[in-house]
Protein backbone atom coordinates (compact mmCIF):
# COMPACT_ATOMS: atom_id res chain seq x y z
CA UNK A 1 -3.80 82.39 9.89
CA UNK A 2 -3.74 80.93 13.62
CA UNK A 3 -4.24 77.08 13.10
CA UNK A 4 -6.52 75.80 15.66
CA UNK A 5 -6.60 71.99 16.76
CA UNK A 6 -3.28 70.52 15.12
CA UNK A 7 -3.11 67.74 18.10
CA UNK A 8 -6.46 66.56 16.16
CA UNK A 9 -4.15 65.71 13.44
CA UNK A 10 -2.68 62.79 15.48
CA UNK A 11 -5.91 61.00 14.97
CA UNK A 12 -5.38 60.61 11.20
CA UNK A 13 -5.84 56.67 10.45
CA UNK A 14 -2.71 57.26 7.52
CA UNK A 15 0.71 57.94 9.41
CA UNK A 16 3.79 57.19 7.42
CA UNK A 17 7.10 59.43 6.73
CA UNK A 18 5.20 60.76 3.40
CA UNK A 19 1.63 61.76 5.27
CA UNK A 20 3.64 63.32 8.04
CA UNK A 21 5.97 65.51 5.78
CA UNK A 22 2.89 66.35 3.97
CA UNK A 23 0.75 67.88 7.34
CA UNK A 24 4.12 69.81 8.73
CA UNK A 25 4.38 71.50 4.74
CA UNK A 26 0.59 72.15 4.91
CA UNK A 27 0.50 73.30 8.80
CA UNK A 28 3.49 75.54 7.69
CA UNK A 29 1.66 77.28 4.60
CA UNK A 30 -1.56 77.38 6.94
CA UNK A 31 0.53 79.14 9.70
CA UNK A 32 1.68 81.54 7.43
CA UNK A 33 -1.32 82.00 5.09
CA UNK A 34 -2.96 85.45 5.31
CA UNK A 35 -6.22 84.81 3.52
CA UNK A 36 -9.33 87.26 3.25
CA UNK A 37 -11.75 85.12 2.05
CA UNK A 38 -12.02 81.81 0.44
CA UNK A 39 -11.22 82.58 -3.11
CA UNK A 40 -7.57 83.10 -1.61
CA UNK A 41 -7.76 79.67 -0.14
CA UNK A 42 -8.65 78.04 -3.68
CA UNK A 43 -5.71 80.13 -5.30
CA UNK A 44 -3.01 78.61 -3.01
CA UNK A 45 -5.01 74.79 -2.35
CA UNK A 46 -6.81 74.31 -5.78
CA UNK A 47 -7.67 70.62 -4.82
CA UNK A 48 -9.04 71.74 -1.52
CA UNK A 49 -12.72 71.28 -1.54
CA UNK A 50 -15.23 74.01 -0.62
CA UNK A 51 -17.68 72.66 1.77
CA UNK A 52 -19.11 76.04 2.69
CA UNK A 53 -18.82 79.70 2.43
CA UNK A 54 -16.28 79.34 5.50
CA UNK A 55 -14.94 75.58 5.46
CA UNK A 56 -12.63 73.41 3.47
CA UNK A 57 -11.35 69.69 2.66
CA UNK A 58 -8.05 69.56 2.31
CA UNK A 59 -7.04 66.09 0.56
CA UNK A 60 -3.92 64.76 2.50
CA UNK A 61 -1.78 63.56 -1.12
CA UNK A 62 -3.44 60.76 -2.70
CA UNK A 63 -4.51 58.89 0.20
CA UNK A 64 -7.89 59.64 0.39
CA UNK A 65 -7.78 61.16 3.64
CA UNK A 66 -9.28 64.64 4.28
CA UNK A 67 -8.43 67.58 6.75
CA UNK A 68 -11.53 69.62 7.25
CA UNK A 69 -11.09 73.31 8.57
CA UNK A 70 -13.36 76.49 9.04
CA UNK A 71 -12.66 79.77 8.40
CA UNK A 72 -13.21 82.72 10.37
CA UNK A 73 -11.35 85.23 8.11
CA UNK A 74 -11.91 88.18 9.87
CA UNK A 75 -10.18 87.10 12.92
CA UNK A 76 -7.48 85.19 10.97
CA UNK A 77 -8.45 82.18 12.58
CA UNK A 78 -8.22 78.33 10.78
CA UNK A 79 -9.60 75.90 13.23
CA UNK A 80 -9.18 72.19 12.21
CA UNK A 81 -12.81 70.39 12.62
CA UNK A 82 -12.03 66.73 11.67
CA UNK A 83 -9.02 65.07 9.89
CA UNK A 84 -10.79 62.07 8.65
């Protein structure tokens, strides 16, 4: 997938060593991710949470933080919408 809007992820109100290890492993496995549809994004993030047919929280650890992304799976696109 082509990850879309990673400088958004500077914005994150957790930053320590563990949080930042965490997004470069998950931008990694998004980079390299080439999903269909959203059951294949379940199968690899099982805690991710399915907001809609085409977008995703993705719970950063056990922080309580959230990385929100939509889909377009067609295009092999993954654009991040809000790290919150």
């Amino acid at each position: 997938m082509r990850l879309i809007g990673k400088s958004s992820l500077q914005k994150l109100p957790v930053n320590n060593d563990d949080v930042n290890r965490w997004i470069n492993i998950w931008c990694a496995e998004m980079s390299h991710a080439h999903w269909k549809d959203p059951a294949d994004v379940t199968k690899q993030f099982p805690r991710a949470i399915k907001k809609d047919s085409s977008s995703f929280a993705f719970p950063i650890g056990d922080y309580g933080q959230f990385i929100t992304v939509s889909f377009l799976f067609p295009q092999g696109v993954a654009v991040i919408v809000e790290p919150n």
